[in-house]
N, C-alpha and C. Protein backbone atom coordinates (compact mmCIF):
# COMPACT_ATOMS: atom_id res chain seq x y z
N UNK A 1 82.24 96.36 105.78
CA UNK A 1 83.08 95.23 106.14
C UNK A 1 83.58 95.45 107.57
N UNK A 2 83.75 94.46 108.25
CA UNK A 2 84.23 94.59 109.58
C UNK A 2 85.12 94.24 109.73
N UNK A 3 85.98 94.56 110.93
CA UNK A 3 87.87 94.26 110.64
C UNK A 3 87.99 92.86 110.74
N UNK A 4 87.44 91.98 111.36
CA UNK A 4 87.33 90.63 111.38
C UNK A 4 87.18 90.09 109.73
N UNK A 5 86.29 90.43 109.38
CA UNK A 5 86.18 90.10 108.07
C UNK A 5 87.23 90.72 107.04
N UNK A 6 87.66 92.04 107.14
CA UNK A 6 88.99 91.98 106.57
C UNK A 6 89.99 91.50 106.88
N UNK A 7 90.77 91.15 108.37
CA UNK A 7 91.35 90.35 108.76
C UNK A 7 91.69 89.03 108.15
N UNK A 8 90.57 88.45 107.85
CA UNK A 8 90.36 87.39 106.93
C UNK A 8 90.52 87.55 105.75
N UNK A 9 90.01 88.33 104.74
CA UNK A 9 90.01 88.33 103.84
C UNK A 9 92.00 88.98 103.58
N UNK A 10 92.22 89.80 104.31
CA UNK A 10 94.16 89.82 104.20
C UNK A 10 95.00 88.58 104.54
N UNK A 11 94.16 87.35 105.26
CA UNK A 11 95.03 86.68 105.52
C UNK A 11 94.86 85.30 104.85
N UNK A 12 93.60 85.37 104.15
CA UNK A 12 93.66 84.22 102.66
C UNK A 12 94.36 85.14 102.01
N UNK A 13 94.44 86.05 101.74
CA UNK A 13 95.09 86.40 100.36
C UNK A 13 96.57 86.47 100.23
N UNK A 14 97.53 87.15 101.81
CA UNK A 14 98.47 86.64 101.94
C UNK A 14 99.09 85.32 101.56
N UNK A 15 98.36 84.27 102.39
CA UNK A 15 98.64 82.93 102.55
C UNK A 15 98.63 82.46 101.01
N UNK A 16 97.69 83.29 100.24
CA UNK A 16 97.67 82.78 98.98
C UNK A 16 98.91 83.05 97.77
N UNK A 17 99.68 83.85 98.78
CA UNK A 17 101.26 84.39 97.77
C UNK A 17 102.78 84.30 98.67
N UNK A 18 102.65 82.84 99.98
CA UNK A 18 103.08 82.61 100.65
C UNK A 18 104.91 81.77 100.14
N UNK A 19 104.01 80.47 99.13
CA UNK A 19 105.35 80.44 99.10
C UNK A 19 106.24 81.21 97.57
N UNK A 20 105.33 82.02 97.05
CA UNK A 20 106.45 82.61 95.95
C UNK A 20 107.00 83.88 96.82
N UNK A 21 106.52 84.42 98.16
CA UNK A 21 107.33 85.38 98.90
C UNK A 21 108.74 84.49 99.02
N UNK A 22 108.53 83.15 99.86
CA UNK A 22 109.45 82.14 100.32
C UNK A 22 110.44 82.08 99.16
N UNK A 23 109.87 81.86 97.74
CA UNK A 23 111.10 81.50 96.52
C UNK A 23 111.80 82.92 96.83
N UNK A 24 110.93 83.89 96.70
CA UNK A 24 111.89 85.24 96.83
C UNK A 24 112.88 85.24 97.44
N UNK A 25 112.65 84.82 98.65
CA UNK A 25 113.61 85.35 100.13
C UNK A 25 114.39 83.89 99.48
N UNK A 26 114.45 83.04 99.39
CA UNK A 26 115.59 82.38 98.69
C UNK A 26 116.96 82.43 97.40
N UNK A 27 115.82 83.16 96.33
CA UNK A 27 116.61 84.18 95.64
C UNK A 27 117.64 85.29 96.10
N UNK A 28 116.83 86.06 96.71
CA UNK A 28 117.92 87.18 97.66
C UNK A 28 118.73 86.14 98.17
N UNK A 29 118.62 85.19 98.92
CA UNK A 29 119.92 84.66 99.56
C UNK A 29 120.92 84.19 98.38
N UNK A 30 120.29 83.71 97.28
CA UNK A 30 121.45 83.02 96.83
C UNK A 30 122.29 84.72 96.11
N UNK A 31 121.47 85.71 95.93
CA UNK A 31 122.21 86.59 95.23
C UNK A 31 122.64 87.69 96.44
N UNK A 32 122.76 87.31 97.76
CA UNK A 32 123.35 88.41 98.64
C UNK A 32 124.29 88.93 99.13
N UNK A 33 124.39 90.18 98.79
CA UNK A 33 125.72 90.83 98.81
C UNK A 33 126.49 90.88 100.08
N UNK A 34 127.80 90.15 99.82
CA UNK A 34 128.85 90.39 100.80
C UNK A 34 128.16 91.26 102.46
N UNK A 35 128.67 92.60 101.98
CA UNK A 35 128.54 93.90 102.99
C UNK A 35 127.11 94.10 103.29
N UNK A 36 126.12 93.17 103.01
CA UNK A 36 125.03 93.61 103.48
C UNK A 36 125.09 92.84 105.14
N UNK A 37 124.70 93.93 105.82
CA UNK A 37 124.76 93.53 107.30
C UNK A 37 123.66 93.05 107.85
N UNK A 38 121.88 93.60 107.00
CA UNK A 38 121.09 93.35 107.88
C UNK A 38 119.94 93.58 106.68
N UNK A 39 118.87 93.42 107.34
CA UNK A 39 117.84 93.33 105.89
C UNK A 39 116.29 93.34 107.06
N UNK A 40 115.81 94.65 106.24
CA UNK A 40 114.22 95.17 106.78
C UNK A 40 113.49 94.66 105.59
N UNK A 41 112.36 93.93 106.36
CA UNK A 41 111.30 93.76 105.45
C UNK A 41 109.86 94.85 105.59
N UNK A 42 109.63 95.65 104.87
CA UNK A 42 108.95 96.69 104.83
C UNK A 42 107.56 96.55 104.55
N UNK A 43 106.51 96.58 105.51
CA UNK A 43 105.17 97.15 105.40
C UNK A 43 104.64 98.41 104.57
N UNK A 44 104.24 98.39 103.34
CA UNK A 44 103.79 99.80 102.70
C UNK A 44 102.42 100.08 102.54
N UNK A 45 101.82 100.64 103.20
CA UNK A 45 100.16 101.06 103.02
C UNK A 45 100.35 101.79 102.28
N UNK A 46 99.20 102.29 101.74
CA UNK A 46 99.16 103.68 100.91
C UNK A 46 98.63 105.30 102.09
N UNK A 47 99.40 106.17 101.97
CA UNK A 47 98.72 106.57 103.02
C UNK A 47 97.27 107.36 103.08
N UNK A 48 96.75 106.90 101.92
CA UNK A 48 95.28 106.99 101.46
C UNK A 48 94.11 106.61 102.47
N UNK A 49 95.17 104.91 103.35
CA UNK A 49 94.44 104.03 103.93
C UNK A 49 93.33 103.53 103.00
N UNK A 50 93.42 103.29 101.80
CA UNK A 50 92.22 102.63 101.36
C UNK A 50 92.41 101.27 100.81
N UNK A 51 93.51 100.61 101.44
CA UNK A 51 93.71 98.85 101.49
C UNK A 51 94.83 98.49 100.81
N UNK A 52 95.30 99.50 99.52
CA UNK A 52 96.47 99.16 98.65
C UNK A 52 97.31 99.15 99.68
N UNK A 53 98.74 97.82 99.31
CA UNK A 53 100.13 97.95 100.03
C UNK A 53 101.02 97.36 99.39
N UNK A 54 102.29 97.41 99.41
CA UNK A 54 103.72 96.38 99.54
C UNK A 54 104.20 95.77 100.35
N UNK A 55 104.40 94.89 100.12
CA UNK A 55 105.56 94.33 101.50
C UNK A 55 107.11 94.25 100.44
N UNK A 56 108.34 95.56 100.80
CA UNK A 56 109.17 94.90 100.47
C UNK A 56 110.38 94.53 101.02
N UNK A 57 111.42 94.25 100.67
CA UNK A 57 112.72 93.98 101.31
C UNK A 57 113.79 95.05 101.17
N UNK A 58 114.24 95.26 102.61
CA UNK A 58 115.38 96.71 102.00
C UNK A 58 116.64 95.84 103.01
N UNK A 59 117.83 96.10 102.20
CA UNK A 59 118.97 95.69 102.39
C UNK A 59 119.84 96.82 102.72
N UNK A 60 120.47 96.60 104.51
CA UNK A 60 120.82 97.54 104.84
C UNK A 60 122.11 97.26 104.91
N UNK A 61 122.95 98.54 104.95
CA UNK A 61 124.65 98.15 105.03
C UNK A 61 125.12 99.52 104.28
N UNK A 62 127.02 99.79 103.76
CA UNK A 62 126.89 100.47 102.86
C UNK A 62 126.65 100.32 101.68
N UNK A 63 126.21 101.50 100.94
CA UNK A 63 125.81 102.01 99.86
C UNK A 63 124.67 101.13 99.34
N UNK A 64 123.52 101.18 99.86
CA UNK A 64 122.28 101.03 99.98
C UNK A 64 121.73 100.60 98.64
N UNK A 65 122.06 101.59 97.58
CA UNK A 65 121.63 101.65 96.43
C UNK A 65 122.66 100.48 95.81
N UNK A 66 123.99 99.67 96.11
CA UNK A 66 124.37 98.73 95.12
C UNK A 66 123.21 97.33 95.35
N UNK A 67 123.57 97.89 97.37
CA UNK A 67 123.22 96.31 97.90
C UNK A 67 121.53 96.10 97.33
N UNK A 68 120.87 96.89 97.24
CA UNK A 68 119.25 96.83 96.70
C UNK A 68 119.19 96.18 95.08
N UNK A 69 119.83 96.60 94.47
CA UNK A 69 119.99 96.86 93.06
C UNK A 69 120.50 95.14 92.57
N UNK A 70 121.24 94.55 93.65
CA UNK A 70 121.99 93.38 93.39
C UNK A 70 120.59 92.31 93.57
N UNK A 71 119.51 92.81 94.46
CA UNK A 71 118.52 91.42 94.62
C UNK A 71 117.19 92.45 94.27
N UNK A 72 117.35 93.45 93.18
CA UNK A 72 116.05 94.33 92.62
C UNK A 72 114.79 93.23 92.21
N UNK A 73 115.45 92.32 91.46
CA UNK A 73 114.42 91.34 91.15
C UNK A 73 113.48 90.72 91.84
N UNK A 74 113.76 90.74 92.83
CA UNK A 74 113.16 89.71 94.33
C UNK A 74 112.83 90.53 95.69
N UNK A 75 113.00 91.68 95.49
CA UNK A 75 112.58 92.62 96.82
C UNK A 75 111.37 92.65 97.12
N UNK A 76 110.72 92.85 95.53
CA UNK A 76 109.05 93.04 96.28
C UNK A 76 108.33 91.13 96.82
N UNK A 77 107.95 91.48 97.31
CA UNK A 77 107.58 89.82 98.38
C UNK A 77 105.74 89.96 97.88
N UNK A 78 105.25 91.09 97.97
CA UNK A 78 103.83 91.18 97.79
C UNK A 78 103.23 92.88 97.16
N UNK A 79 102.10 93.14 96.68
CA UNK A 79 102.04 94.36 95.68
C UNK A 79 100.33 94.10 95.61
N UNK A 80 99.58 95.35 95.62
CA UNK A 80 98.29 95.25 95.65
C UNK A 80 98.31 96.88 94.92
N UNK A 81 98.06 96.03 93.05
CA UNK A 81 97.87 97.42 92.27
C UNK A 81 97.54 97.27 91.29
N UNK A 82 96.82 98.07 90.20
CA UNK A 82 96.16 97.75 89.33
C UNK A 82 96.54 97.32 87.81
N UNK A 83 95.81 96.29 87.37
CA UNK A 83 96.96 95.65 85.92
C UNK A 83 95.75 96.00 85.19
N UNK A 84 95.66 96.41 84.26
CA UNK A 84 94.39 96.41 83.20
C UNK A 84 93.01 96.82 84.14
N UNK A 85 93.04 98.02 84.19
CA UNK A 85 92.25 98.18 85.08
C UNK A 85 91.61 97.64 86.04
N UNK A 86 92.01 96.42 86.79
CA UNK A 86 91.34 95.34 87.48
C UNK A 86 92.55 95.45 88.97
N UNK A 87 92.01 95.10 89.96
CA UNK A 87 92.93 95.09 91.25
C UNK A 87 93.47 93.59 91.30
N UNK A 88 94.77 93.81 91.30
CA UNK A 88 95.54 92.65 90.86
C UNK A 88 96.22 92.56 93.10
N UNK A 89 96.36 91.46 93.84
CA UNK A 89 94.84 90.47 93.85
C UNK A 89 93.87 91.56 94.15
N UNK A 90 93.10 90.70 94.41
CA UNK A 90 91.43 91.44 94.54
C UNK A 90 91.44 91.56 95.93
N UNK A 91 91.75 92.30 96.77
CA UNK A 91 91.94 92.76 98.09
C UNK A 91 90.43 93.93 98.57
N UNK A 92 89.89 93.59 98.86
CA UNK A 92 88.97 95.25 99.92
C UNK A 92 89.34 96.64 99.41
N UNK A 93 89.20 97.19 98.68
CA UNK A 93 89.41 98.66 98.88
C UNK A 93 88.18 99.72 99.67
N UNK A 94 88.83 99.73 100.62
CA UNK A 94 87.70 100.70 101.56
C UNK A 94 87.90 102.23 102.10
N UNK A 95 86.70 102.98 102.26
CA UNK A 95 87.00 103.97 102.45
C UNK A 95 87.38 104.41 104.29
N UNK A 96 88.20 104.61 104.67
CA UNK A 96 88.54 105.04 105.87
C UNK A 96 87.63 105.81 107.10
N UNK A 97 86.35 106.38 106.25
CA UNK A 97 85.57 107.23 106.78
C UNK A 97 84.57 105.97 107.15
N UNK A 98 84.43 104.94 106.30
CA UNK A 98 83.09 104.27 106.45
C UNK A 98 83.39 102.98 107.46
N UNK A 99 84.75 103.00 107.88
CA UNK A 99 84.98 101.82 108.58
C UNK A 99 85.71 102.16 110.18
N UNK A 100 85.26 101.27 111.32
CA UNK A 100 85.44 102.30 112.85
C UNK A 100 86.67 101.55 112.94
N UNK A 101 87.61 100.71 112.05
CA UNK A 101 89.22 100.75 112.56
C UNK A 101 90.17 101.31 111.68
N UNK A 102 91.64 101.17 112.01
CA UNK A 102 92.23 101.87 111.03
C UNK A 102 92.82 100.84 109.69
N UNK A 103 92.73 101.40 109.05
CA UNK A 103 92.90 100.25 107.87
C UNK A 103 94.41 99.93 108.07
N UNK A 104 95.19 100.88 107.69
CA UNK A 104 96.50 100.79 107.68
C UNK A 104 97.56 100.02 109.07
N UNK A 105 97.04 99.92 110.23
CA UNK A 105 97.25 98.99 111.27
C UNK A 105 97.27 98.02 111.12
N UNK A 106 95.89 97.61 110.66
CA UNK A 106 95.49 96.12 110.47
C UNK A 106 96.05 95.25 109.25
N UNK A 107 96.38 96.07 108.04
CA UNK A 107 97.31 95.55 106.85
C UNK A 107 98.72 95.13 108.13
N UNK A 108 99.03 96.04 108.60
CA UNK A 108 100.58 95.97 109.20
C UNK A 108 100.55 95.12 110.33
N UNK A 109 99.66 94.93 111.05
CA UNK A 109 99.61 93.75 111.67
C UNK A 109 99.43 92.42 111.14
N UNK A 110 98.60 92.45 110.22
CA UNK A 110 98.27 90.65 109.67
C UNK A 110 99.23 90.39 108.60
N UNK A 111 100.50 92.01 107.93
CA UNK A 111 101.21 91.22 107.08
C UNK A 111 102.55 90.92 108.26
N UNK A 112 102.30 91.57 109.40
CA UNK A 112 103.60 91.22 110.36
C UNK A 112 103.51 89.77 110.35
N UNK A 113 102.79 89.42 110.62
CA UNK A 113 102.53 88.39 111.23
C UNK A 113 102.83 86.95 109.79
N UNK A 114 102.51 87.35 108.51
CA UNK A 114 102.59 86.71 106.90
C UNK A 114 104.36 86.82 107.36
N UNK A 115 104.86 87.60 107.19
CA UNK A 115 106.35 88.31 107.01
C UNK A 115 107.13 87.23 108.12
N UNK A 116 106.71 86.92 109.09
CA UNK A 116 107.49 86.11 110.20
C UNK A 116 107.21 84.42 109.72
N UNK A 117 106.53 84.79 109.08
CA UNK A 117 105.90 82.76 108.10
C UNK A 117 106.69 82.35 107.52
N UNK A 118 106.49 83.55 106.40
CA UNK A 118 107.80 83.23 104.96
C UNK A 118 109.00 83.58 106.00
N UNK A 119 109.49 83.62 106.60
CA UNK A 119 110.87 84.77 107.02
C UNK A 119 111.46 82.74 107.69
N UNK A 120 110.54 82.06 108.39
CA UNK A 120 110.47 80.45 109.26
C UNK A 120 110.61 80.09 108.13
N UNK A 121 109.86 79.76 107.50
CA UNK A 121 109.85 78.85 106.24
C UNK A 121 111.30 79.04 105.36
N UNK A 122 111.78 80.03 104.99
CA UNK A 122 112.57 80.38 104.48
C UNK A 122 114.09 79.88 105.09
N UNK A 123 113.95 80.27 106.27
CA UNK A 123 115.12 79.89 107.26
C UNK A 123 115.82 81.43 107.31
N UNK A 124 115.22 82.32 106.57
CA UNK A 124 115.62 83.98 106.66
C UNK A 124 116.59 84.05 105.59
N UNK A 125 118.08 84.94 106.24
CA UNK A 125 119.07 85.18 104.85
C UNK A 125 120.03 84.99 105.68
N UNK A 126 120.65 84.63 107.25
CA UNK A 126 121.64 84.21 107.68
C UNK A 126 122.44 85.73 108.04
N UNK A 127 121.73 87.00 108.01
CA UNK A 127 122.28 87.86 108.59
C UNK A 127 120.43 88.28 109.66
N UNK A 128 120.96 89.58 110.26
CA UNK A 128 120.01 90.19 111.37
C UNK A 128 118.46 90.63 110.34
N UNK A 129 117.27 89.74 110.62
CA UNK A 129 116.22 90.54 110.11
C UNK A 129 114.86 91.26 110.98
N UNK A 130 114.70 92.36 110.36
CA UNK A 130 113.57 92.87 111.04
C UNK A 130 112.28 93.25 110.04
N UNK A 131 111.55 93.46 110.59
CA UNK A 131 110.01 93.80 109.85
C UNK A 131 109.45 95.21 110.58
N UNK A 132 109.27 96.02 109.53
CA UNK A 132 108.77 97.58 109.81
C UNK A 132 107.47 97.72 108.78
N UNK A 133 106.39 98.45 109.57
CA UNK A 133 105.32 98.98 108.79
C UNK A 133 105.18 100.69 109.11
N UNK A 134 104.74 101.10 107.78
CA UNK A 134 104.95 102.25 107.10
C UNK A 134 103.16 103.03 107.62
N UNK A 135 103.26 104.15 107.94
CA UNK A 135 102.08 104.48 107.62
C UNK A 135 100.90 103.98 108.69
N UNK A 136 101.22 103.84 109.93
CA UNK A 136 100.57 102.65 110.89
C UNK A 136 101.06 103.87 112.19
N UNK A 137 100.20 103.25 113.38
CA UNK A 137 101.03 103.25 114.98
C UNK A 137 101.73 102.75 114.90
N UNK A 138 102.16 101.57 114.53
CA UNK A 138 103.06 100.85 114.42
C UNK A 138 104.32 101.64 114.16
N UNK A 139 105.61 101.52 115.71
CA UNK A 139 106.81 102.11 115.57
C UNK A 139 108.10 100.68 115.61
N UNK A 140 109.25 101.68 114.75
CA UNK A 140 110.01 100.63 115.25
C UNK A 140 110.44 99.40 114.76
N UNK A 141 111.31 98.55 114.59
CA UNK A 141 111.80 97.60 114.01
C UNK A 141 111.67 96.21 114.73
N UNK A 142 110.47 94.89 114.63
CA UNK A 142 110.59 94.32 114.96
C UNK A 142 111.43 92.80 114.40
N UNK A 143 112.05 92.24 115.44
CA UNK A 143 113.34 91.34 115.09
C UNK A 143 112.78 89.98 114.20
N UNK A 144 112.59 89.41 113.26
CA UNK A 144 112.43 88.09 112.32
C UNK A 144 113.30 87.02 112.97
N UNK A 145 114.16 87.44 113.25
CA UNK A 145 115.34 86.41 113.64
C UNK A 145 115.92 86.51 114.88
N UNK A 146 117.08 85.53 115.17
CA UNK A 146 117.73 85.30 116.30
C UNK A 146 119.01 85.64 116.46
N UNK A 147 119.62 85.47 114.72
CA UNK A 147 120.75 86.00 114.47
C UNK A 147 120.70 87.37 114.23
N UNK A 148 122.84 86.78 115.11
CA UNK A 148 123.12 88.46 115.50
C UNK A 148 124.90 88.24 115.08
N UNK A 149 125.13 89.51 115.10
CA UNK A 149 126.43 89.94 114.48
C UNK A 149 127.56 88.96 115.25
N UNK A 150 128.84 88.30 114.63
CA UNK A 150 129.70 87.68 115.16
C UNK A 150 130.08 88.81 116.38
N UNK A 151 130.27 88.42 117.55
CA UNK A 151 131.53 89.07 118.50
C UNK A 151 132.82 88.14 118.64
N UNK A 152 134.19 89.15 118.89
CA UNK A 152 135.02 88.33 119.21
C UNK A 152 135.18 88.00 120.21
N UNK A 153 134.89 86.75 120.64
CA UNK A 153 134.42 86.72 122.60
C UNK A 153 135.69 85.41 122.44
């Protein structure tokens, strides 16, 4: 397979779980906690690189573990893993040796890019969001949004 052709094939399949990410990120809003200040949406490869990933939502602020726990239901946005022995969706699994790009980049680029869709569509959660991928070159926290913390000006 060639990255073009996986390219494609990650970005029907995205598009194909577009707007129940969107119901998600609506859920979290209606159930979001007070003290949460800011909210990463997370890129997860496997670091296998052999195509499995997550995309989920982490809610930052204190005590990490209430503010997560309050929208547990709705964090994961997307999941590529096996139900009855079958790959639940049916995504590429490839071997890293047999292909000349890196797998795990290219998940984190084409779901960056899914993640900023639903994030528009959604209208976000009305605090600061960013999108991080795991397991990639990819460094760093890039911004979803425009909003930013009140100042008293």
């Amino acid at each position: 397979m060639t990255e073009t052709e996986y390219r494609e094939v990650l970005q029907d399949t995205l598009k194909g779980y577009t707007q129940s990410a969107v119901d998600m990120i609506f859920k979290i809003k209606t159930n979001l906690p007070e003290k949460a200040k800011s909210v990463d949406v997370g890129i997860h490869p496997n670091q296998d690189e052999d195509g499995m990933f997550s995309v989920m939502v982490h809610l930052c602020g204190p005590d990490l573990y209430v503010l997560n726990k309050a929208i547990a239901d709705y964090r994961l946005l997307f999941d590529v893993k096996f139900i009855g022995g079958k790959l639940q969706p049916n995504v590429p699994i490839l071997d890293p040796d047999e292909v000349s790009f890196s797998i795990n980049d290219l998940i984190v680029e084409v779901s960056i890019d899914w993640v900023k869709t639903i994030w528009d569509l959604s209208g976000g959660l009305k605090i600061p969001g960013y999108v991080f991928g795991d397991e990639c070159s990819s460094t760093g926290l890039i911004p979803l949004s425009k909003c930013t913390p009140h100042s008293d000006k």
